[in-house]
C-alpha atoms as a PDB file:
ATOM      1  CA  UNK A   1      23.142 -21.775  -8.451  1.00  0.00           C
ATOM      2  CA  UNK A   2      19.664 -22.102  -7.218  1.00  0.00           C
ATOM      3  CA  UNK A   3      17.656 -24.161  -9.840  1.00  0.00           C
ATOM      4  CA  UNK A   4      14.742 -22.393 -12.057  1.00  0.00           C
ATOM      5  CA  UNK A   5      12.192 -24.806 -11.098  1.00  0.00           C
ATOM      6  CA  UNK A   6       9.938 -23.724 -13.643  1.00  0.00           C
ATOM      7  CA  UNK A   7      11.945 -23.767 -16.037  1.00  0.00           C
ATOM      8  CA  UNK A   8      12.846 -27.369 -15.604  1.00  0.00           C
ATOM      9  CA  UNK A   9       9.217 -28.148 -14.951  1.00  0.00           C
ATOM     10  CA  UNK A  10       8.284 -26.534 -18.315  1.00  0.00           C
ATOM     11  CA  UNK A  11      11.122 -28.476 -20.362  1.00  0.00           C
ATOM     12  CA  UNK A  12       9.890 -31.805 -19.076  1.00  0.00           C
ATOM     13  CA  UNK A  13       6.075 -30.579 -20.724  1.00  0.00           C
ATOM     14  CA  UNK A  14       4.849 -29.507 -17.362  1.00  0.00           C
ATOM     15  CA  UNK A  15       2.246 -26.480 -16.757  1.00  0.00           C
ATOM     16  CA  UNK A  16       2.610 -23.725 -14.331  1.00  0.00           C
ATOM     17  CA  UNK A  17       0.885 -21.356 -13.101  1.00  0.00           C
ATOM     18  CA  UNK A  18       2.247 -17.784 -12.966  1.00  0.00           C
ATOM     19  CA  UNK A  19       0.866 -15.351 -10.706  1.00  0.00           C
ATOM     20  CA  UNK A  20       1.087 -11.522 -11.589  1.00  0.00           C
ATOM     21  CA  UNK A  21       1.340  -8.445  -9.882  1.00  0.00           C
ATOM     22  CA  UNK A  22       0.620  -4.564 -10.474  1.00  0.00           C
ATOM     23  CA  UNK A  23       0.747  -3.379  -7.456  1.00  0.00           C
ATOM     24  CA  UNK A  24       3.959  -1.508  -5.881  1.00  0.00           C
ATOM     25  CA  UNK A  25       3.659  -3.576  -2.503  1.00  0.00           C
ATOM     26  CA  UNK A  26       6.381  -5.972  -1.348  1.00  0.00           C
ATOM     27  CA  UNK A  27       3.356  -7.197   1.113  1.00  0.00           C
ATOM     28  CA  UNK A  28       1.123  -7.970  -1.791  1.00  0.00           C
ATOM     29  CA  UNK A  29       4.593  -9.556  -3.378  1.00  0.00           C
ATOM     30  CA  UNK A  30       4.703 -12.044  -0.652  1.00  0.00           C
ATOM     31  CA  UNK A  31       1.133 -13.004  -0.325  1.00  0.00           C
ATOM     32  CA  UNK A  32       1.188 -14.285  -4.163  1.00  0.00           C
ATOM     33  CA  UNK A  33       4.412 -16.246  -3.483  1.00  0.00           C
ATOM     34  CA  UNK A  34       2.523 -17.884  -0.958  1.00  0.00           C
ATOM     35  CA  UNK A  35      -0.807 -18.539  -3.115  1.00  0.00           C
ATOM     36  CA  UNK A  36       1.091 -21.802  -4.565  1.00  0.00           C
ATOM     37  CA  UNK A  37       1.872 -20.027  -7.536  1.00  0.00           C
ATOM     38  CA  UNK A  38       4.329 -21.135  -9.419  1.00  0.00           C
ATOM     39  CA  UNK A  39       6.235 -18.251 -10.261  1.00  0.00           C
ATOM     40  CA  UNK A  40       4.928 -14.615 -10.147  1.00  0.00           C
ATOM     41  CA  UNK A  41       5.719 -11.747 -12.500  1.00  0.00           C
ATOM     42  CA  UNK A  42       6.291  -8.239 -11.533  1.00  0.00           C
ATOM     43  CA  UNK A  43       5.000  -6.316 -14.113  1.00  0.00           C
ATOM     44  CA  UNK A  44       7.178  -3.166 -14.948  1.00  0.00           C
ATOM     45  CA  UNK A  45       4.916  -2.426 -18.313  1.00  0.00           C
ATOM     46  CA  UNK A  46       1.455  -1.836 -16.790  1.00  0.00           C
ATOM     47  CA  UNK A  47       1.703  -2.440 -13.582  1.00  0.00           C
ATOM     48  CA  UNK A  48       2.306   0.369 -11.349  1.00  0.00           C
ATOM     49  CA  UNK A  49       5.656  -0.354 -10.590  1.00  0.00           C
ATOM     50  CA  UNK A  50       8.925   1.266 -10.890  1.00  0.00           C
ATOM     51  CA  UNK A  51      12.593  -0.236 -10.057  1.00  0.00           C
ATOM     52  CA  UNK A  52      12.923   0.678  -6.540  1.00  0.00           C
ATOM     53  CA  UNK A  53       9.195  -1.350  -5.899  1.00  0.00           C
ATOM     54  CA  UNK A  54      10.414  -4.259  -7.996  1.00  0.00           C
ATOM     55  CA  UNK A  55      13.535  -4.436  -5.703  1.00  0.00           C
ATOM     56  CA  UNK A  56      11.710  -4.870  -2.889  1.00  0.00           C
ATOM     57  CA  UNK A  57       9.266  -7.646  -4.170  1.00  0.00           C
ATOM     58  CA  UNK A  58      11.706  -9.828  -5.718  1.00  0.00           C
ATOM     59  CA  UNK A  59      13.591  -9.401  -2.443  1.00  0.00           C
ATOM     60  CA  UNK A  60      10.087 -10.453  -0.513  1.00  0.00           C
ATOM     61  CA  UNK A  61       9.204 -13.353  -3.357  1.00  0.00           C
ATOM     62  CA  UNK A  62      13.064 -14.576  -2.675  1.00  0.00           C
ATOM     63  CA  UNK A  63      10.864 -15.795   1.166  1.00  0.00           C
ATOM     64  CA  UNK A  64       8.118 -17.290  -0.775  1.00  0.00           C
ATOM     65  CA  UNK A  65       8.582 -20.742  -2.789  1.00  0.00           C
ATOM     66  CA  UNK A  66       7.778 -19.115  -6.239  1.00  0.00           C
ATOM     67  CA  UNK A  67      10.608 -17.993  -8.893  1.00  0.00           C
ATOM     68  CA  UNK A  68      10.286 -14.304  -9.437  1.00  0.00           C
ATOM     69  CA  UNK A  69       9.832 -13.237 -12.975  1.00  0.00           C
ATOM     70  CA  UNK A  70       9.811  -9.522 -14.556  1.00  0.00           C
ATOM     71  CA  UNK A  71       7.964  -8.324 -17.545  1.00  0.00           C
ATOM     72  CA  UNK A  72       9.870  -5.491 -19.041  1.00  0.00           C
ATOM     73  CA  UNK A  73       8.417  -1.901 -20.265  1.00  0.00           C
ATOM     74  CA  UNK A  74      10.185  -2.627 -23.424  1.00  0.00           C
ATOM     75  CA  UNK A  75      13.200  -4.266 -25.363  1.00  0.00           C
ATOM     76  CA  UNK A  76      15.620  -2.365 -24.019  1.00  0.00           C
ATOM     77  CA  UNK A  77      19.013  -4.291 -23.263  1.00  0.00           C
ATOM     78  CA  UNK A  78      19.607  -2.017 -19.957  1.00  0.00           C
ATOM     79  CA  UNK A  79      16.167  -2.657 -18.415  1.00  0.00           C
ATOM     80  CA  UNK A  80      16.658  -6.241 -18.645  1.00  0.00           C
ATOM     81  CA  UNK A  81      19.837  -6.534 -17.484  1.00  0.00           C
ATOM     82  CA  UNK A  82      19.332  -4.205 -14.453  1.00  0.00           C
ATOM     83  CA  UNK A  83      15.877  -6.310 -13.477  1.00  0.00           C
ATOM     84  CA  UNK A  84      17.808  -9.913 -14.013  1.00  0.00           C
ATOM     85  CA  UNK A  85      20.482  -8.256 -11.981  1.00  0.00           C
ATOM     86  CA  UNK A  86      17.917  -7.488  -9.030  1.00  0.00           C
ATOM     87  CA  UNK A  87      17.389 -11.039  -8.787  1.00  0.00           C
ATOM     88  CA  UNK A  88      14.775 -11.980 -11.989  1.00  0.00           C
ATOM     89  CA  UNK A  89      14.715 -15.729 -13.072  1.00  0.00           C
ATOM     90  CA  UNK A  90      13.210 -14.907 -16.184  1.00  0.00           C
ATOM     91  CA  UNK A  91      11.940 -11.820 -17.834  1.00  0.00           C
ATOM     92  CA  UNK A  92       8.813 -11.561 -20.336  1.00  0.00           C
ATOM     93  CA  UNK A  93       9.615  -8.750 -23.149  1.00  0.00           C
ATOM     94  CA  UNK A  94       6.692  -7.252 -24.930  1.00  0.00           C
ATOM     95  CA  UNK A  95       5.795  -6.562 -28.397  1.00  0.00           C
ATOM     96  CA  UNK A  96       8.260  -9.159 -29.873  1.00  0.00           C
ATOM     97  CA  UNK A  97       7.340  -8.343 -33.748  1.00  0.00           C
ATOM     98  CA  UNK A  98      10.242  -9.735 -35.994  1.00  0.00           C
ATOM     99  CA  UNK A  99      13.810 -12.528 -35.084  1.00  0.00           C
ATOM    100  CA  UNK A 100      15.698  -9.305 -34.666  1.00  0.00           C
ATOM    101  CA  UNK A 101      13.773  -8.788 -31.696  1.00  0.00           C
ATOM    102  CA  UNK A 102      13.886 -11.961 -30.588  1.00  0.00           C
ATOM    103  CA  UNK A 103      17.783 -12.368 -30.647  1.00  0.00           C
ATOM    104  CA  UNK A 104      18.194  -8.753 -29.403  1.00  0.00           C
ATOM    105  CA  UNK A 105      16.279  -9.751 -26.483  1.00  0.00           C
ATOM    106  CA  UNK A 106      17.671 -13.358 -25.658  1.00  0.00           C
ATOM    107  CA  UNK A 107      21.726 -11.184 -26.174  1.00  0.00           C
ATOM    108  CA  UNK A 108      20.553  -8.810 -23.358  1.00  0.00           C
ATOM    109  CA  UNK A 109      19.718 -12.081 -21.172  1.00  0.00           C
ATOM    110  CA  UNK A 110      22.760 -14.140 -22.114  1.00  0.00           C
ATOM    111  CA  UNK A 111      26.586 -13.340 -21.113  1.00  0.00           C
ATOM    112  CA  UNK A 112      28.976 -13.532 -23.698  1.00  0.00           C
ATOM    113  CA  UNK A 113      29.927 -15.302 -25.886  1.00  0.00           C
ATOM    114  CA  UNK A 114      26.122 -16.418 -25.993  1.00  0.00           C
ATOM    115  CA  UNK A 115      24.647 -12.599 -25.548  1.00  0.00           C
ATOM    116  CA  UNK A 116      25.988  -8.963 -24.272  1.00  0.00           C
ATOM    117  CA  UNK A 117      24.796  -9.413 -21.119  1.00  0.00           C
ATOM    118  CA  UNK A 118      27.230  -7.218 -18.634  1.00  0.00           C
ATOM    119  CA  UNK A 119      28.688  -8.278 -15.409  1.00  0.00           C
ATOM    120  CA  UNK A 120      27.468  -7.142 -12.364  1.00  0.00           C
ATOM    121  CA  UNK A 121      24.862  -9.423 -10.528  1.00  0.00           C
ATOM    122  CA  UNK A 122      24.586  -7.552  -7.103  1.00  0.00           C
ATOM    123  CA  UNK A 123      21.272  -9.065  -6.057  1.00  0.00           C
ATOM    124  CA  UNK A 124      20.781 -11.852  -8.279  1.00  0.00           C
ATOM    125  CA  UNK A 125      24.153 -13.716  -6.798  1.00  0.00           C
ATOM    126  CA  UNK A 126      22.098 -13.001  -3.496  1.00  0.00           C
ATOM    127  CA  UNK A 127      19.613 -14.882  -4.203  1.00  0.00           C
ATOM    128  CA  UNK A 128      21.084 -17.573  -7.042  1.00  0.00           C
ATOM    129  CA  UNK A 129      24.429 -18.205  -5.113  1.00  0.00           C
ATOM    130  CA  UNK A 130      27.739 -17.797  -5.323  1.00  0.00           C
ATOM    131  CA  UNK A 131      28.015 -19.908  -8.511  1.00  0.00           C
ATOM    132  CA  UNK A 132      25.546 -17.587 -10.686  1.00  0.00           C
ATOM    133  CA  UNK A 133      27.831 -16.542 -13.440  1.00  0.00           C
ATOM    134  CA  UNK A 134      28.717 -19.717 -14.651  1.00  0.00           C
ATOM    135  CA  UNK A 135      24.825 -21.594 -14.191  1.00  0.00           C
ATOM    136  CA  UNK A 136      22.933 -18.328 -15.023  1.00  0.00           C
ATOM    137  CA  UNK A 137      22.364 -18.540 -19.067  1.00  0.00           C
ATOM    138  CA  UNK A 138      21.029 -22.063 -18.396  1.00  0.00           C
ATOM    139  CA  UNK A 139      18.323 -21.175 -15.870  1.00  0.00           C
ATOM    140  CA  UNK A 140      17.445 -17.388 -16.847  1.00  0.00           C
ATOM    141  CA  UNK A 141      14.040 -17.698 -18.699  1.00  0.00           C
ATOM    142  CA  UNK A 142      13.330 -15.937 -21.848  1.00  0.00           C
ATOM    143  CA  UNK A 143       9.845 -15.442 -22.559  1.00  0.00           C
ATOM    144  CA  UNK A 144       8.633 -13.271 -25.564  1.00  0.00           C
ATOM    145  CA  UNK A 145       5.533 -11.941 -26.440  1.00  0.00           C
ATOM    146  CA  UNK A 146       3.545 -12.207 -29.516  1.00  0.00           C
ATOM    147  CA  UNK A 147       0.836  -9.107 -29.441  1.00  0.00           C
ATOM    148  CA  UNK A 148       1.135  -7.444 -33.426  1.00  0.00           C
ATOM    149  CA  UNK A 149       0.381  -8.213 -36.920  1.00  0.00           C
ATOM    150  CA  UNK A 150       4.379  -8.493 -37.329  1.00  0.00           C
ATOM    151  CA  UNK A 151       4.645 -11.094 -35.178  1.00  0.00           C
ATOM    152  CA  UNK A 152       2.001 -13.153 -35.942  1.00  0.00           C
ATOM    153  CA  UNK A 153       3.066 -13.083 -39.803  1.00  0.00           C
ATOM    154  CA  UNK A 154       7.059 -13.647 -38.435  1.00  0.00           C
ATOM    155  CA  UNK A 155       6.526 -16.621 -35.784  1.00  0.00           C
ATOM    156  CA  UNK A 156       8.334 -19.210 -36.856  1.00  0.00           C
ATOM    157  CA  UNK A 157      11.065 -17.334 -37.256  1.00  0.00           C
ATOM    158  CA  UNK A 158      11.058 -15.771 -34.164  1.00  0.00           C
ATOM    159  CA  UNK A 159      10.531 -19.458 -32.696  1.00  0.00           C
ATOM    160  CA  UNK A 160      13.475 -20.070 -34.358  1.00  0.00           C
ATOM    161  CA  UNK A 161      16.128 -18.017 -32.839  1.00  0.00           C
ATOM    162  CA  UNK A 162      17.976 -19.922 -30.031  1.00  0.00           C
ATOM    163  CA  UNK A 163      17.629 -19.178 -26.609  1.00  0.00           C
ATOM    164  CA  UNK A 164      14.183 -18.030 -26.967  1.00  0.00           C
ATOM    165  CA  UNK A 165      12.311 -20.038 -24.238  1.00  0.00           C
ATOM    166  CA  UNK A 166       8.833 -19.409 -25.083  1.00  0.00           C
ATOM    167  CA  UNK A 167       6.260 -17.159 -26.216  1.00  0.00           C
ATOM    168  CA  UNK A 168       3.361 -15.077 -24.273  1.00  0.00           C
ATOM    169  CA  UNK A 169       0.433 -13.928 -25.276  1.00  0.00           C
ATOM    170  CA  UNK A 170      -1.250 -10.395 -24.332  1.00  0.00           C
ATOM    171  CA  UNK A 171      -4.838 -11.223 -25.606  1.00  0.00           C
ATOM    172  CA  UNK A 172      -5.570  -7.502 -25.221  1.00  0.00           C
ATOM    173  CA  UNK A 173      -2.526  -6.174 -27.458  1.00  0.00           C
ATOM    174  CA  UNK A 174      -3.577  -8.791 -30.242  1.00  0.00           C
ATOM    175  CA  UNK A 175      -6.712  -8.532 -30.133  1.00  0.00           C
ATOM    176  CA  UNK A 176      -6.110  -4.331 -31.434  1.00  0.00           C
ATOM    177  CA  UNK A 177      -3.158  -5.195 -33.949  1.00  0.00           C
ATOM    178  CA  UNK A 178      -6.075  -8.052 -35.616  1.00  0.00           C
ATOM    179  CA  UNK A 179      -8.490  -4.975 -35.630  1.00  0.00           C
ATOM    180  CA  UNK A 180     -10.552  -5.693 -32.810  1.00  0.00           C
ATOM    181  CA  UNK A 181     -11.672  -4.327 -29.584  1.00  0.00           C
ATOM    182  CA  UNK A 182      -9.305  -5.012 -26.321  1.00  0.00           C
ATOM    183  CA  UNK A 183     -10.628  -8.309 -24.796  1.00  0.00           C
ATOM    184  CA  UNK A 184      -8.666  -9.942 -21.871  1.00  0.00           C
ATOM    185  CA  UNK A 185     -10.788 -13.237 -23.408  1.00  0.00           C
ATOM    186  CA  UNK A 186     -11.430 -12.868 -27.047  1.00  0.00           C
ATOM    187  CA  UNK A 187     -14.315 -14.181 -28.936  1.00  0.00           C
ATOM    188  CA  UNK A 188     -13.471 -12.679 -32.394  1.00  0.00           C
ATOM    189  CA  UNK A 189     -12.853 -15.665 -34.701  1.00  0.00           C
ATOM    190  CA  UNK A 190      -9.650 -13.917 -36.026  1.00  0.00           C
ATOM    191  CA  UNK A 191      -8.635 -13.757 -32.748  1.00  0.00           C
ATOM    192  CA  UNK A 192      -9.339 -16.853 -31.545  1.00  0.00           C
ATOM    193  CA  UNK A 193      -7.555 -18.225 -34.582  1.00  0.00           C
ATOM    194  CA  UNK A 194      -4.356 -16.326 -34.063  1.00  0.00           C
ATOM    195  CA  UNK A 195      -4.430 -17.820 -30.515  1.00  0.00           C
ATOM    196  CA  UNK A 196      -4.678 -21.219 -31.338  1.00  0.00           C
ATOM    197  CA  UNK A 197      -1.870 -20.969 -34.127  1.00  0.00           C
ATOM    198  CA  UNK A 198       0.436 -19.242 -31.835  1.00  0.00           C
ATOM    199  CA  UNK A 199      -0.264 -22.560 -29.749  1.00  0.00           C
ATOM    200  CA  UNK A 200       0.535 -24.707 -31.855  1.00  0.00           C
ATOM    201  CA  UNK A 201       3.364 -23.322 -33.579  1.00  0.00           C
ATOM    202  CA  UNK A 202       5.077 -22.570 -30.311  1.00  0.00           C
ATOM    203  CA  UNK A 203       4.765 -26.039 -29.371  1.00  0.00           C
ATOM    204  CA  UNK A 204       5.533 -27.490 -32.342  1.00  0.00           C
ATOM    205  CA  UNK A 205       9.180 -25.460 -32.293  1.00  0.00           C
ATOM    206  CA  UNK A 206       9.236 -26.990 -28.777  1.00  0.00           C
ATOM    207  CA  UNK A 207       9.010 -24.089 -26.913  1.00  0.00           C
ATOM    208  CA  UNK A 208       7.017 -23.181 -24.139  1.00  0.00           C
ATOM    209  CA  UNK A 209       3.550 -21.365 -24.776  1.00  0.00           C
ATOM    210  CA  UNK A 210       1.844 -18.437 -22.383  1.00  0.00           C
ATOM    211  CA  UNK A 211      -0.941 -16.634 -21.730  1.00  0.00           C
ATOM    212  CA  UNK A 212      -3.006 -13.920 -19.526  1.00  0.00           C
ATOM    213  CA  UNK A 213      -6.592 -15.245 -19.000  1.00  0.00           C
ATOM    214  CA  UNK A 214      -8.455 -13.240 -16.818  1.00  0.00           C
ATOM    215  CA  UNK A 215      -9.305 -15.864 -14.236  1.00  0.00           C
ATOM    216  CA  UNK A 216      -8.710 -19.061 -12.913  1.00  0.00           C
ATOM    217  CA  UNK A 217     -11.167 -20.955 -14.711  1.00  0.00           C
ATOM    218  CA  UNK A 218     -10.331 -19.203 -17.820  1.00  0.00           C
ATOM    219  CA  UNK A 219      -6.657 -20.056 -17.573  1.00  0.00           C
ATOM    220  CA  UNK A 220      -8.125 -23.861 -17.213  1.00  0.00           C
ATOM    221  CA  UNK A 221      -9.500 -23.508 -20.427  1.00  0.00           C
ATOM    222  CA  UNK A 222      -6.157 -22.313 -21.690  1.00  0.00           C
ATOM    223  CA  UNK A 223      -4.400 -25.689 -20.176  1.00  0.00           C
ATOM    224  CA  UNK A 224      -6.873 -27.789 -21.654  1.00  0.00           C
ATOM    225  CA  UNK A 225      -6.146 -26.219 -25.473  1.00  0.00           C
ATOM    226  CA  UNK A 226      -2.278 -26.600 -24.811  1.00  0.00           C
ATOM    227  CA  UNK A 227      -0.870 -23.587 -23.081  1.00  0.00           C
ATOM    228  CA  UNK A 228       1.429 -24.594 -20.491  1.00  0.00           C
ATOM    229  CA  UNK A 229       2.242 -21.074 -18.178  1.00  0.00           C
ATOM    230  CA  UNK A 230      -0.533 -19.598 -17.551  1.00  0.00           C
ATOM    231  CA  UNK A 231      -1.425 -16.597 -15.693  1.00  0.00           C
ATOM    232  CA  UNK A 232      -4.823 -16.370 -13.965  1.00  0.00           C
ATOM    233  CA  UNK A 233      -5.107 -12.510 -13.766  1.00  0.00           C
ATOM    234  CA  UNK A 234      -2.958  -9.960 -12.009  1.00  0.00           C
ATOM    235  CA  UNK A 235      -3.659  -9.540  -7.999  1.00  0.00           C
ATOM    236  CA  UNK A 236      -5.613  -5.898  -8.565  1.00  0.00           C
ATOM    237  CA  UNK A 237      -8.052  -7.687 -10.319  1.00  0.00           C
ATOM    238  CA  UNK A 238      -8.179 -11.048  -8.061  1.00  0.00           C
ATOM    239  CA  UNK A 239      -8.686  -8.452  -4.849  1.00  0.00           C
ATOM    240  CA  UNK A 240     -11.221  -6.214  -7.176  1.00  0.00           C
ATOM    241  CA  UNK A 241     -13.259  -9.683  -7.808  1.00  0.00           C
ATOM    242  CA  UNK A 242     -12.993 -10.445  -4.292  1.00  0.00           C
ATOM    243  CA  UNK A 243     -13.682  -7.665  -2.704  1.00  0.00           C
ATOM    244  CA  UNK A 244     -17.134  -7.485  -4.876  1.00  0.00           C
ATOM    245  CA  UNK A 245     -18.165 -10.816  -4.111  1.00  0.00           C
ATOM    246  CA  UNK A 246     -17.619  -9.828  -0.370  1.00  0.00           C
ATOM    247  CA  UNK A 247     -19.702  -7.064  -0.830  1.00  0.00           C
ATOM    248  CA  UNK A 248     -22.793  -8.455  -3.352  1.00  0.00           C
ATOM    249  CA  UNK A 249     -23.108 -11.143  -0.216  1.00  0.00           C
ATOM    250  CA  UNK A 250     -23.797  -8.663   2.572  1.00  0.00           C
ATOM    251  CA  UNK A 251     -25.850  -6.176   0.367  1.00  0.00           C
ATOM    252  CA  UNK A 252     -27.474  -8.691  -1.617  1.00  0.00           C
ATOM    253  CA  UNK A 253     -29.120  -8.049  -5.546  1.00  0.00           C
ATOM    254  CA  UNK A 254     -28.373  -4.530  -4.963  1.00  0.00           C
ATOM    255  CA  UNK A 255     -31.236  -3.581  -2.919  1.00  0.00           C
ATOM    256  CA  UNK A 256     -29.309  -2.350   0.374  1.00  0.00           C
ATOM    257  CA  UNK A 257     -29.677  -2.942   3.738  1.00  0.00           C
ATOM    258  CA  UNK A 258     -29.902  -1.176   6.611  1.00  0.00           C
ATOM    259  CA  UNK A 259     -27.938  -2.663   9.511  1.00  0.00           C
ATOM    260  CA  UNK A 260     -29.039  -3.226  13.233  1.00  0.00           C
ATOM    261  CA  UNK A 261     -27.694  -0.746  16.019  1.00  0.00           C
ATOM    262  CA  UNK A 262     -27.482  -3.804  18.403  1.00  0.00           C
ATOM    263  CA  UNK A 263     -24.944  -5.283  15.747  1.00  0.00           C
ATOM    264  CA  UNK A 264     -22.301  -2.172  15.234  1.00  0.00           C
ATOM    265  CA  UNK A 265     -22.859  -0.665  18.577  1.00  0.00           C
ATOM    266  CA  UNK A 266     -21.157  -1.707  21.971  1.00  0.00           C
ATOM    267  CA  UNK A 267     -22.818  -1.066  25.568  1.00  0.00           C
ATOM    268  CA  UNK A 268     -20.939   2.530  25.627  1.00  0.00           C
ATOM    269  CA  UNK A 269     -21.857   3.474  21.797  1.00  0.00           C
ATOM    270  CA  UNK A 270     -18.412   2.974  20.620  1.00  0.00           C
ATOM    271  CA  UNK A 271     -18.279   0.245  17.482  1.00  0.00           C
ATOM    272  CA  UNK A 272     -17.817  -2.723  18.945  1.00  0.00           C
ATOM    273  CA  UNK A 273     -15.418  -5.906  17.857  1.00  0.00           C
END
């Protein structure tokens, strides 16, 4: 079976970095595999895709050198297995609140005996080879994510159900269940506390700790305190960022500009490139 690289790079207390994508666009898909990500998630919660999208960007990451991931609408044993099925390495489950979660989620990801995951990997022998079914609960990636009150106050026991890889933050989701406003990089001490004990617990259970930053050099940051996948925004907001920078550097502070006729105009009047 093809090997998880990241996977294998996060057990040996490596960082990676873990693009993310929201956009329905097997183009877009391929550009981020290409960006030296490490892996890059197709987002099936808020992103705006749907199955039928995510097919065809795991199918265009499969080109790229980055191991596709997939972060599920919700715990639900059928979504999982379908997306890990398409071809996911690893899926990232939301609002992981209590070890019943956690082991509910890891079943859908495991075959028996380990889990209840059901046969059937169309794609994902595709792209994993031949030999998937016997290699697959080894290098499938489990990634929960820690975004309520319940989770915070059940961690370690969620860190302690086996087969749970590691645990992901959604700064946004925590920051409302801890009572404050949404904030892609908190600054509320309670906040900021919860962050840094879900750090360290997650490490200290050995497991591997995540988080969405909203930029590169935030994500940094997030290395330097001891996460080790990080994800430096989704690629909507990367092109949003870019394409205002673009556009601040021909217009300037804001003040307009008016643009020469000899510059957009060819000999005949037509535009001219």
């Amino acid at each position: 079976m093809r090997p998880n690289s990241i996977k294998r790079a996060l057990q040996a207390g490596q960082s990676i970095v873990n693009g993310w994508l929201a956009i329905p666009s097997s183009y877009s898909a391929e550009v981020m595999g290409h960006s030296g990500c490490d892996a890059v998630t197709v987002d099936l919660q808020h992103g705006m895709i749907g199955f039928d999208s995510a097919l065809g960007m795991f199918q265009a990451l499969s080109s790229t050198p980055a191991i596709p991931l997939a972060r599920v609408p919700v715990n639900d044993g059928a979504q999982i297995m379908r997306l890990l099925d398409a071809g996911a390495y690893g899926i990232i489950c939301p609002m992981i609140s209590t070890p019943e979660d956690a082991a509910r989620f890891v079943s859908a990801c495991r075959y028996p005996p380990k889990g209840d995951r059901s046969f059937g990997p169309s794609r994902g022998m595709l792209y994993g080879g031949s030999d998937y079914y016997p290699h697959a609960d080894d290098e499938i990636l489990t990634i929960g994510m820690i975004e309520t009150q319940a989770g915070l106050d059940n961690l370690d026991a969620i860190l302690s159900v086996e087969g749970l890889d590691g645990i992901y933050i959604g700064p946004n989701d925590l920051s409302l269940a801890l009572g404050q406003a949404p904030s892609s990089e908190p600054t509320s001490p309670v906040v900021v506390q919860a962050i840094a004990h879900i750090c360290e617990r997650t490490s200290a259970h050995g497991k591997i700790p995540g988080i969405f930053c909203s930029s590169g050099e935030a994500a940094r940051m997030r290395v330097e305190q001891g996460f080790r996948m990080v994800t430096p925004g989704n690629e909507a907001g990367l092109l949003a960022a870019a394409a205002r920078a673009a556009v601040s550097t021909i217009k300037g502070n804001g003040t307009g500009f008016t643009p020469s006729t000899s510059s957009t105009s060819g000999p005949t009047g037509h535009s001219g490139y």
